[in-house]
Protein backbone atom coordinates (compact mmCIF):
# COMPACT_ATOMS: atom_id res chain seq x y z
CA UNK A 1 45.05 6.14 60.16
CA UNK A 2 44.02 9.44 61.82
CA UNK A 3 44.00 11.16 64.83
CA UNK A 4 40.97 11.38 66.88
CA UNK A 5 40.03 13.92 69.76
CA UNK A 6 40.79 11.67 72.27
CA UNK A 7 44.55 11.09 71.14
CA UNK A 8 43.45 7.55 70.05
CA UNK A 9 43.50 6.47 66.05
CA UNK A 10 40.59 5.64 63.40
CA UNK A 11 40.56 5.24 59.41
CA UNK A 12 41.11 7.72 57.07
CA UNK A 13 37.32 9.65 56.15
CA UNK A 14 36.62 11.37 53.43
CA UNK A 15 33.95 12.16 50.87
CA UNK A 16 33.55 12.11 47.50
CA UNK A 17 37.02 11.90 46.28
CA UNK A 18 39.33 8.73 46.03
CA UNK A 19 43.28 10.10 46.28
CA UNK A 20 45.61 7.07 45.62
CA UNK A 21 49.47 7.45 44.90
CA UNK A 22 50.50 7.00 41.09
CA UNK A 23 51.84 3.40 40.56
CA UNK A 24 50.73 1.81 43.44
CA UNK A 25 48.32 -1.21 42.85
CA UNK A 26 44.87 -0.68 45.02
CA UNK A 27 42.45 -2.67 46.70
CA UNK A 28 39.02 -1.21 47.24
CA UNK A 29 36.58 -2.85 49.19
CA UNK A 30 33.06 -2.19 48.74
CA UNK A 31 30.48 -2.20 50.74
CA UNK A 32 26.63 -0.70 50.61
CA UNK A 33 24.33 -0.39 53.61
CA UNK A 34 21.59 0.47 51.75
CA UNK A 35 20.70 -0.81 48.22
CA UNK A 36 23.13 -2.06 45.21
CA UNK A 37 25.40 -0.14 43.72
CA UNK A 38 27.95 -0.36 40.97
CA UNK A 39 31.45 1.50 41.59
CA UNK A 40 32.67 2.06 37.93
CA UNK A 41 35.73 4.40 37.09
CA UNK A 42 35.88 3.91 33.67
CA UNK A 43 39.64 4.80 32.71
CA UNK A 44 40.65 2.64 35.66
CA UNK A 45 38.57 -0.08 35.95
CA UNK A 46 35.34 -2.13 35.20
CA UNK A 47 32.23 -1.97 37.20
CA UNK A 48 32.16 -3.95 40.48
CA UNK A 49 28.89 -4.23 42.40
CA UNK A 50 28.28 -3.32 45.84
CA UNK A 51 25.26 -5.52 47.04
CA UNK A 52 24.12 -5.14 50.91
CA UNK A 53 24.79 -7.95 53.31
CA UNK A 54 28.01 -8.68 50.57
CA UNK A 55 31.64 -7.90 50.45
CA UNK A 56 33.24 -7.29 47.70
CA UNK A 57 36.10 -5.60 46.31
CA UNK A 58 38.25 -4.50 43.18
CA UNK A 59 41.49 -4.18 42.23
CA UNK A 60 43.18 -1.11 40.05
CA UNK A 61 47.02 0.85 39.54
CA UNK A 62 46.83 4.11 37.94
CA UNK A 63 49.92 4.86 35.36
CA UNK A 64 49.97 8.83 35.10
CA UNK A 65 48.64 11.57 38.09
CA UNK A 66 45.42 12.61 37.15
CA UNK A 67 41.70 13.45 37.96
CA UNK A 68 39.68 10.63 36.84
CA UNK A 69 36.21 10.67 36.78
CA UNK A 70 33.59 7.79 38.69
CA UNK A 71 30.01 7.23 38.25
CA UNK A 72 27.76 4.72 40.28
CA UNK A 73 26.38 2.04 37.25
CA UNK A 74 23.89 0.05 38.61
CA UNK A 75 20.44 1.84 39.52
CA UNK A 76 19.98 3.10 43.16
CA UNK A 77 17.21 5.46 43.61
CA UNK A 78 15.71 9.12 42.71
CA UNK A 79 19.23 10.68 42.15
CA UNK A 80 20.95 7.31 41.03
CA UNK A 81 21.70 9.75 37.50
CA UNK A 82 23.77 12.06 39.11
CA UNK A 83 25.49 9.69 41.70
CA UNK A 84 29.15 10.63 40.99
CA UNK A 85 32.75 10.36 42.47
CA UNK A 86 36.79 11.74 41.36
CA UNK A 87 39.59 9.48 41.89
CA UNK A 88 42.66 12.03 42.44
CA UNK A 89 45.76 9.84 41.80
CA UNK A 90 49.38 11.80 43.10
CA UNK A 91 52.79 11.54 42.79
CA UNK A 92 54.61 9.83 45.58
CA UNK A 93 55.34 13.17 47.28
CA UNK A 94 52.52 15.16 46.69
CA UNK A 95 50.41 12.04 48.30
CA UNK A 96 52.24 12.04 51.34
CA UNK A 97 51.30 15.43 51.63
CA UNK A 98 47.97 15.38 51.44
CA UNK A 99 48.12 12.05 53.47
CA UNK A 100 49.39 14.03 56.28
CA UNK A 101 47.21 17.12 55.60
CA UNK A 102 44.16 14.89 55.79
CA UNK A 103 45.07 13.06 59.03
CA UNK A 104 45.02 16.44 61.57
CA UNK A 105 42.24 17.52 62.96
CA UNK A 106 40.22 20.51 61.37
CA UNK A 107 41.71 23.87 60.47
CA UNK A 108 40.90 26.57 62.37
CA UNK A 109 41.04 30.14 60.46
CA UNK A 110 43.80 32.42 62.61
CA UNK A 111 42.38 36.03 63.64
CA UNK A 112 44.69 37.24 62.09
CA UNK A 113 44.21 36.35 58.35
CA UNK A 114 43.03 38.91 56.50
CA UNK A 115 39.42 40.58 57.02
CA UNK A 116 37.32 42.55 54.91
CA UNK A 117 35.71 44.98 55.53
CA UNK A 118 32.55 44.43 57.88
CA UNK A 119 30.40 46.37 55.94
CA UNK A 120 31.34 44.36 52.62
CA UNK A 121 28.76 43.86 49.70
CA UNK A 122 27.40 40.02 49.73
CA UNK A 123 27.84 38.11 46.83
CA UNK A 124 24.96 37.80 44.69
CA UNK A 125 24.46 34.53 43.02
CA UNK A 126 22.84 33.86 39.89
CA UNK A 127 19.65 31.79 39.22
CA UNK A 128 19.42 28.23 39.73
CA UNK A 129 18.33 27.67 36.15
CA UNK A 130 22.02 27.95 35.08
CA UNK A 131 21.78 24.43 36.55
CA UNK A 132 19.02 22.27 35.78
CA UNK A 133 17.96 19.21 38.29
CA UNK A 134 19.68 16.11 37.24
CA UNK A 135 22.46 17.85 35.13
CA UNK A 136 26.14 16.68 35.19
CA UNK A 137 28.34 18.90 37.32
CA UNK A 138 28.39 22.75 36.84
CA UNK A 139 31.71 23.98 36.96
CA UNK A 140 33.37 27.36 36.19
CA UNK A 141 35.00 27.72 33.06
CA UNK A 142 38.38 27.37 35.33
CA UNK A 143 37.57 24.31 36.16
CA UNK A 144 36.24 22.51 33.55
CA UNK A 145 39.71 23.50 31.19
CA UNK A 146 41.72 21.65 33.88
CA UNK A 147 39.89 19.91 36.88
CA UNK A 148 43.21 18.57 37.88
CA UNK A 149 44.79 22.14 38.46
CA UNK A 150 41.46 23.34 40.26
CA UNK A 151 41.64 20.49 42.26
CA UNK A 152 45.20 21.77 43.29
CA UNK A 153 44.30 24.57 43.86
CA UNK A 154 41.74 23.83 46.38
CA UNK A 155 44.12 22.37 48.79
CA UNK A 156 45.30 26.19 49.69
CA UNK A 157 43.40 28.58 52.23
CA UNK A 158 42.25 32.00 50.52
CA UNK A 159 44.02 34.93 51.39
CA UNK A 160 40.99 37.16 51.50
CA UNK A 161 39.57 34.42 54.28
CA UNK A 162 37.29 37.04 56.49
CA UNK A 163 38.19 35.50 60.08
CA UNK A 164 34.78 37.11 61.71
CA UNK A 165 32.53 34.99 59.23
CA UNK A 166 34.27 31.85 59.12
CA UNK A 167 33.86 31.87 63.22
CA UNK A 168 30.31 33.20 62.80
CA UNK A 169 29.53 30.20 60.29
CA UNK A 170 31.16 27.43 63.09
CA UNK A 171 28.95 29.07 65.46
CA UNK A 172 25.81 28.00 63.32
CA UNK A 173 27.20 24.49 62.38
CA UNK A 174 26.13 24.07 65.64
CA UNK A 175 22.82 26.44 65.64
CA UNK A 176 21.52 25.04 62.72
CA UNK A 177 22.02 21.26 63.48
CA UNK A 178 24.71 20.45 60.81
CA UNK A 179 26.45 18.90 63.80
CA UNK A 180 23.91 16.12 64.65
CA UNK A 181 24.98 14.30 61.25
CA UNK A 182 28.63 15.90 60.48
CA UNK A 183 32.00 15.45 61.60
CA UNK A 184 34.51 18.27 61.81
CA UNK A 185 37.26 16.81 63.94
CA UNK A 186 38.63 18.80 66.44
CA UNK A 187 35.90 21.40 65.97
CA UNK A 188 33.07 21.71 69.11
CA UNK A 189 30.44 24.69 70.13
CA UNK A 190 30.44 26.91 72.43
CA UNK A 191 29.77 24.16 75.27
CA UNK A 192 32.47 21.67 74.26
CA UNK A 193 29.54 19.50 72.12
CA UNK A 194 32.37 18.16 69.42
CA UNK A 195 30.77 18.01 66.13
CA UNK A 196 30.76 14.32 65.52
CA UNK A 197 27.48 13.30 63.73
CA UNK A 198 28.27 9.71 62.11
CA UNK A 199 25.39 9.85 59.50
CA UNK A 200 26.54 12.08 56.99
CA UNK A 201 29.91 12.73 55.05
CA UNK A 202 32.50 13.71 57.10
CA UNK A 203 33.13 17.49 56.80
CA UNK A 204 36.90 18.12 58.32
CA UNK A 205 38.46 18.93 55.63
CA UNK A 206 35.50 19.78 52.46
CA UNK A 207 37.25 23.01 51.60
CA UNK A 208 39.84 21.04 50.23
CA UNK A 209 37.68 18.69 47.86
CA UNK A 210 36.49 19.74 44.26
CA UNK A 211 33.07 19.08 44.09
CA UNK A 212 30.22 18.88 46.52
CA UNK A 213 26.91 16.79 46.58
CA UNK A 214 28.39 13.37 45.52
CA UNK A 215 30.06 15.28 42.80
CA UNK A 216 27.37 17.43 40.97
CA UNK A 217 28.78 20.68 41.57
CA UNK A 218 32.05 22.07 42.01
CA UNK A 219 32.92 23.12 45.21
CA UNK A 220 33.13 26.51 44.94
CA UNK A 221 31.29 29.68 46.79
CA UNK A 222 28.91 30.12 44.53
CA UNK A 223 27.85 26.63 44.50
CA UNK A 224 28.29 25.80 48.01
CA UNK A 225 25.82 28.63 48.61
CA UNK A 226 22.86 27.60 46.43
CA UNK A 227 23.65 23.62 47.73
CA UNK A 228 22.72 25.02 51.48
CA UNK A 229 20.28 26.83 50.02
CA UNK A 230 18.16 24.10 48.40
CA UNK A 231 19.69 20.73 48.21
CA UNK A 232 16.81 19.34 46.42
CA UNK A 233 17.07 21.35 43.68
CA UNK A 234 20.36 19.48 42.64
CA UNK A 235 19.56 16.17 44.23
CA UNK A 236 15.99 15.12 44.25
CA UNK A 237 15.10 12.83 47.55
CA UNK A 238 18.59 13.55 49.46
CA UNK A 239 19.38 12.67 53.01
CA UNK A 240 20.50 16.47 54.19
CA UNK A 241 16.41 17.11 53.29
CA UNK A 242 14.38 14.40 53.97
CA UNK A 243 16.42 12.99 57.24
CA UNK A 244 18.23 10.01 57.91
CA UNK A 245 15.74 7.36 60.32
CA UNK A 246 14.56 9.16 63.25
CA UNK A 247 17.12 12.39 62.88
CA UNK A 248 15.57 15.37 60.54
CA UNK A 249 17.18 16.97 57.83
CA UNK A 250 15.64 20.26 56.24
CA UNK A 251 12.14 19.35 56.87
CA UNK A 252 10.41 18.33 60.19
CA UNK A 253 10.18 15.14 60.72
CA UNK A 254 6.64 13.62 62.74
CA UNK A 255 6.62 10.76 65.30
CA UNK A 256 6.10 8.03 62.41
CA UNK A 257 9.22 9.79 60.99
CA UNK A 258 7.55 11.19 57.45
CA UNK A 259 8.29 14.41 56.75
CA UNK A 260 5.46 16.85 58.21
CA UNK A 261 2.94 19.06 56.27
CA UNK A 262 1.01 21.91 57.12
CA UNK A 263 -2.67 22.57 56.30
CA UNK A 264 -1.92 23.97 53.33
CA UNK A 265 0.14 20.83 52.36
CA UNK A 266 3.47 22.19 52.10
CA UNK A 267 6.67 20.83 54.23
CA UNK A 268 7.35 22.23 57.46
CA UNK A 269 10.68 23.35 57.97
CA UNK A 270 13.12 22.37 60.39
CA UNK A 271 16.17 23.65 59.46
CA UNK A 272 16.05 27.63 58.39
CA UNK A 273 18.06 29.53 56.38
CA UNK A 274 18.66 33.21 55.41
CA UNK A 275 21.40 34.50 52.44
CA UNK A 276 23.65 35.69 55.51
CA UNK A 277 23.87 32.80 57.67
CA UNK A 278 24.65 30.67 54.34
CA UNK A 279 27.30 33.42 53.51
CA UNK A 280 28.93 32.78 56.67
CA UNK A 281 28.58 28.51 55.96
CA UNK A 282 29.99 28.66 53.13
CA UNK A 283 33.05 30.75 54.87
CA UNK A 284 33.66 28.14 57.44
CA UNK A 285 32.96 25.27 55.65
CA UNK A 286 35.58 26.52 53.16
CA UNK A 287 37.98 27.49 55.56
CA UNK A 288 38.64 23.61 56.12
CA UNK A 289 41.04 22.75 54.12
């Protein structure tokens, strides 16, 4: 159990990863809202369905820590290909750890890390075609010769954290609507609004995860910057776009709640970004840890 702003307790949230302690048998109960899917780690277990209206559940013990890779089996929609997951199994210690890590409320970056300078160059990212829609994940050399170790190493805060951008990128969690779907606990705006949105993974602690966008890219600046920047690129027909019911994502929703067009035919945006206001996103989001 966690903590929750109001002192009370709620279940564990997280995204995209599975951490479970080495030797320890584990129930996992599945359960779809939506349409069937098949949870399938393949070093660990055999394919179990998750079917809507249905419980169901699997069983599985992992022998050795590791980073063990998951992939949904069963077909599920316009991204079904690249619907992915990481079970992170721990040592008895290290688990606790990370149990406890996981259970406070969101980090907030001190003034007094270190800052660069203000007038620092901005990191220019290469072309999306390094990356083609639909790939498997795109990680950095680094990570790809030992995911396990880069998944370590994700659990610490950068020293070169600038302080300035990570508060200038909470200030436009808010600005730019993440906080209508997101939950960083602990974190609110500038009026006390707590960013709690229920429809969309659950952001307190990202910077500490490996990958992003169900596991397609690694979670690092680079990639967390072009995944702001155009989430359909990587995942054709996702929520953070299109919208979830009635609430809009990317694009502007209408009062029939289909995406809106112009004259011309192309989407209208609700949700604007520039390269700075991503910059300082990515800063925050990673700050989380």
């Amino acid at each position: 159990m966690m903590k929750t702003a109001d002192g009370g307790e709620a279940p564990l949230v997280t995204a995209n990863e599975l951490v479970v302690p080495v030797g320890t048998p584990v129930r996992v109960h599945l359960r779809t809202v939506d349409v069937i899917h098949s949870f399938w780690v393949p070093k660990l277990a055999g394919k179990v369905d998750m079917i809507p209206n249905r419980a169901n559940f699997l069983w599985f013990k992992a022998d050795k820590p590791g980073y063990y890779y998951g992939q949904c089996a069963e077909y599920c929609g316009d991204s079904h290909a690249i619907m992915k997951f990481r079970v992170i199994v721990l040592g008895a210690a290290d688990y606790i750890r990370w149990l406890d890590n996981q259970k406070a409320m969101a980090r907030t970056a001190s003034a007094a890390t270190a800052l660069r300078d203000a007038q620092r160059e901005r990191v220019q990212f290469a072309s999306f075609e390094d990356t083609a829609p639909g790939s498997t994940i795109a990680g950095s050399p680094e990570f790809d010769a030992s995911p396990f170790d880069a998944w370590k190493r994700q659990q610490v805060p950068s020293p070169a954290e600038d302080a300035a951008l990570i508060a200038r990128g909470r200030e436009l969690f808010a600005e730019k609507s993440c906080l209508n779907c997101h939950t960083v606990r602990g974190h609110t705006n500038s009026k006390g609004i707590p960013y709690g949105g229920v429809t969309a993974p659950d952001l307190t602690h990202i910077g500490s995860r490996s990958t992003i966008a169900a596991g397609v890219l690694e979670n690092n600046s680079r990639r967390l910057h072009q995944w702001l920047k155009d989430p359909e690129y990587f995942k054709p027909g996702n929520k953070m776009v299109h919208g979830v019911g009635r609430m809009a994502g990317y694009l502007k929703l209408g009062d029939d709640g289909r995406p809106v067009r112009d004259s011309s035919g192309k989407y209208v945006r609700n949700i604007e970004l520039n390269d700075e206001e991503i910059d300082a996103l990515v800063a925050y989001l990673h700050s989380l840890k």
